[in-house]
Protein backbone atom coordinates (compact mmCIF):
# COMPACT_ATOMS: atom_id res chain seq x y z
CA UNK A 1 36.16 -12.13 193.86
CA UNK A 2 31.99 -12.46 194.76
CA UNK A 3 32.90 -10.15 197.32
CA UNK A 4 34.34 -7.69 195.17
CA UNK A 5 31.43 -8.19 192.33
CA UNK A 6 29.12 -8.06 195.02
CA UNK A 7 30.33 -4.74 196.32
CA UNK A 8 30.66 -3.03 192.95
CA UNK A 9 26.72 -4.27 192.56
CA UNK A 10 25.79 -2.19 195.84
CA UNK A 11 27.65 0.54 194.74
CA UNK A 12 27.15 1.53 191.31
CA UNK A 13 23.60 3.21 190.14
CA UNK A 14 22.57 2.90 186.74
CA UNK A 15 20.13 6.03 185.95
CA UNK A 16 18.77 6.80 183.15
CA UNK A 17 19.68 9.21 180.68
CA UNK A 18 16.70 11.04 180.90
CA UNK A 19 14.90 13.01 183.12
CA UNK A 20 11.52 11.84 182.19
CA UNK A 21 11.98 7.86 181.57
CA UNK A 22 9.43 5.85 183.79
CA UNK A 23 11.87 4.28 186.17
CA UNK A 24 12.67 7.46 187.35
CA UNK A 25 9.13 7.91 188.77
CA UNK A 26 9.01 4.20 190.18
CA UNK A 27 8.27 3.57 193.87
CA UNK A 28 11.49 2.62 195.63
CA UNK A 29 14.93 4.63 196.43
CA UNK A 30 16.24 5.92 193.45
CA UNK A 31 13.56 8.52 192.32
CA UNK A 32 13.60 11.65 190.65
CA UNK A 33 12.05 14.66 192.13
CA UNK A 34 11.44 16.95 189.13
CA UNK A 35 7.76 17.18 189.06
CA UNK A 36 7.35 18.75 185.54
CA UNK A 37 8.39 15.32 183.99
CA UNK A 38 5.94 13.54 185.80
CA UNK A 39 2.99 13.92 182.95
CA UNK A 40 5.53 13.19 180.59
CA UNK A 41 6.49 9.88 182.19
CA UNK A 42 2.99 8.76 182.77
CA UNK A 43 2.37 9.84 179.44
CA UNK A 44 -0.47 11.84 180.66
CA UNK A 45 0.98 15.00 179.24
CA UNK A 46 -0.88 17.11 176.89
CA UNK A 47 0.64 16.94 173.39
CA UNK A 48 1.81 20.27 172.02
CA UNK A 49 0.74 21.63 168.01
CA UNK A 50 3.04 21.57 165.17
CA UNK A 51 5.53 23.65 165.46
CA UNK A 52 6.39 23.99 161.44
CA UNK A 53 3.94 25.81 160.01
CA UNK A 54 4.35 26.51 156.29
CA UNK A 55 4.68 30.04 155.67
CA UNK A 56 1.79 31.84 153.67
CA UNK A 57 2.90 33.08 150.07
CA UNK A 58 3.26 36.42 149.81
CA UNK A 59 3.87 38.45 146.67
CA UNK A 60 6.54 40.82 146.54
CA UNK A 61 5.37 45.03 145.18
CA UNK A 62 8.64 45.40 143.78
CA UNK A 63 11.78 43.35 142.90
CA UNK A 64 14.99 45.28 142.56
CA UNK A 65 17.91 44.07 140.77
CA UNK A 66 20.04 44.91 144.62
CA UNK A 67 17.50 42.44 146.06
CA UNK A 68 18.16 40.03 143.15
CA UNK A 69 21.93 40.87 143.66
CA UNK A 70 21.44 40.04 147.29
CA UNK A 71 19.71 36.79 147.44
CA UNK A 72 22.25 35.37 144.53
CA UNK A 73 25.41 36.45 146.71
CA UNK A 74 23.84 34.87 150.34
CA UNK A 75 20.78 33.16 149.54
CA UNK A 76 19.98 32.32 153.32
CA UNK A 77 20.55 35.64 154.29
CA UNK A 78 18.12 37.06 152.04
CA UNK A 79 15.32 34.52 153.18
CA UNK A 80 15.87 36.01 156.85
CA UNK A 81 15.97 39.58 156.25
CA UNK A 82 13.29 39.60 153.19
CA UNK A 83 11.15 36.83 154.33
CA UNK A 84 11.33 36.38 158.21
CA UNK A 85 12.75 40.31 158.67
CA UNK A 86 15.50 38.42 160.41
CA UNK A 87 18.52 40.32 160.77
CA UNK A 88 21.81 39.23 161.90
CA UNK A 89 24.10 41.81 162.05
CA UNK A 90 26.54 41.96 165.14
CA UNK A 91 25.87 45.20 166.96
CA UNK A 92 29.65 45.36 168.37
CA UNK A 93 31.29 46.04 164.75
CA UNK A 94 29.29 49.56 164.43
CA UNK A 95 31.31 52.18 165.19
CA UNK A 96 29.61 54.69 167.61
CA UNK A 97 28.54 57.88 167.08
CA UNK A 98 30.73 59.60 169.66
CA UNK A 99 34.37 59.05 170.89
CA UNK A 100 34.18 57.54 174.72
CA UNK A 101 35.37 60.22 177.32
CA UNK A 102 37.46 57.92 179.22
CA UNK A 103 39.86 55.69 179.15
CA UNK A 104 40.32 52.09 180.95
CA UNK A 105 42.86 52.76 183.99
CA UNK A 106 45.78 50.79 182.90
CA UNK A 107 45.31 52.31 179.23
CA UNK A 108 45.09 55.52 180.84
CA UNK A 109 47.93 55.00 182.40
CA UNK A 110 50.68 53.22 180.26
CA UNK A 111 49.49 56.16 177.64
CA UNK A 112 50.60 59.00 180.32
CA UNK A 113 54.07 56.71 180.90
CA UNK A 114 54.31 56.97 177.20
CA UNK A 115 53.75 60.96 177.44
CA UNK A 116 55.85 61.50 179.58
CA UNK A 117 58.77 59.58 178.64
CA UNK A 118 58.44 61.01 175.26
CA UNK A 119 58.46 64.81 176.79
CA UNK A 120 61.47 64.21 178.71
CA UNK A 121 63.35 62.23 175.94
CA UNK A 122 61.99 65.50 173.79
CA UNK A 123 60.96 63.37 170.99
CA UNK A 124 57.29 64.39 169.19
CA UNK A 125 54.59 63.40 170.93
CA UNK A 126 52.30 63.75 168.39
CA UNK A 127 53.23 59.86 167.27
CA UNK A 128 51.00 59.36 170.66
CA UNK A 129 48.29 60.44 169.57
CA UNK A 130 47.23 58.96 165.88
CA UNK A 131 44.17 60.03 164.29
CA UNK A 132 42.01 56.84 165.29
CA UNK A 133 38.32 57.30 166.07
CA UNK A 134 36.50 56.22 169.19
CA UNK A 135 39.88 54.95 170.92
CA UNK A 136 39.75 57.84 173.89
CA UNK A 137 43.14 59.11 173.22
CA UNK A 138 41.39 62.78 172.42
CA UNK A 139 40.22 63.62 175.68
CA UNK A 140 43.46 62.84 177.39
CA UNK A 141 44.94 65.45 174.57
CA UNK A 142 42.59 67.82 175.90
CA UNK A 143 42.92 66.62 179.24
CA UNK A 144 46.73 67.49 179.00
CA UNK A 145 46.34 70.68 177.88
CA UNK A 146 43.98 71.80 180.67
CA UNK A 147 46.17 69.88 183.15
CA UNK A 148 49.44 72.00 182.10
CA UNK A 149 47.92 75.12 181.38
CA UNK A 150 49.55 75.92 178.20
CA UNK A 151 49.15 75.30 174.80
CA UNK A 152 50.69 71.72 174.71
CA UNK A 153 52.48 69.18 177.44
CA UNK A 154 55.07 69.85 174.93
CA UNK A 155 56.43 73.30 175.89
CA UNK A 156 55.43 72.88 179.06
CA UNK A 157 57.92 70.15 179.58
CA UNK A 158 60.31 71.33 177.66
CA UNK A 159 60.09 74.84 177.29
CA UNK A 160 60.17 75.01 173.81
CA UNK A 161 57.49 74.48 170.77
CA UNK A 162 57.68 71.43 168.66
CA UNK A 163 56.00 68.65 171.01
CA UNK A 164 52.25 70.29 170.21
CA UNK A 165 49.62 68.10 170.96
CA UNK A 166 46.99 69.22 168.72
């Protein structure tokens, strides 16, 4: 049992939690190396300023009943965007201004599968092609038509009108 106590003694480190306490810099085995908390653990370090600063008063030219509307509906909000000009709006949910030429590969192609097993079942393929924006399904339509040479994959396929792509 001392043996065992003895052994778990040799084995197990206590270090501290932190990378600049003093017994980290103390002569002997276990030391750290990270020289930028040395002045912090010989407490030789320069202190750093207040960071909160009050924020000078400033007058508004004009309040508008929106702005009133504004800060009543998200008052935190409208202390960032009027006051700090802090805005956090998510650029990803805009919707761009143009549709993207190209689609992914495997979107390309399970849309193509879906093309063409709607020409040869000679159902409508217009159902393919929904009127969503920026999704890159109309430059495969146009891509089609080029591709076939005729008006629509449609009557190319199927050699008769009714499966326009428009």
């Amino acid at each position: 049992m001392r043996v065992k106590h003895a052994l778990k003694g040799i084995l197990r480190v206590c270090i501290p939690r932190m990378p600049f306490d003093a017994q980290n810099y103390l002569p002997g085995e276990q030391q750290s190396y990270a020289r930028e908390w040395l002045p912090a653990a010989s407490q030789s370090g320069k202190a750093h300023s207040d960071f909160v600063q009050p924020l000078p008063f400033t007058m508004p030219d004009t309040l508008t009943l929106e702005s009133l509307q504004r800060f009543w509906a998200h008052p935190v909000r409208a202390f960032f965007q009027m006051r700090l000009q802090v805005n956090f709006r998510s650029q990803e949910n805009e919707i761009p201004d143009a549709e993207p030429f190209e689609l992914e590969g495997l979107t390309r192609y399970q849309l193509n599968q879906q093309l063409l097993n709607t020409l040869v079942e000679e159902e409508d393929a217009e159902r393919l092609f929904p009127p969503f924006p920026c999704c890159g399904r109309a430059a495969l339509r146009r891509f089609w038509r080029n591709m076939l040479g005729c008006a629509t994959p449609g009557d190319a396929a199927t050699g008769k009108p009714g499966h326009r792509l428009p």
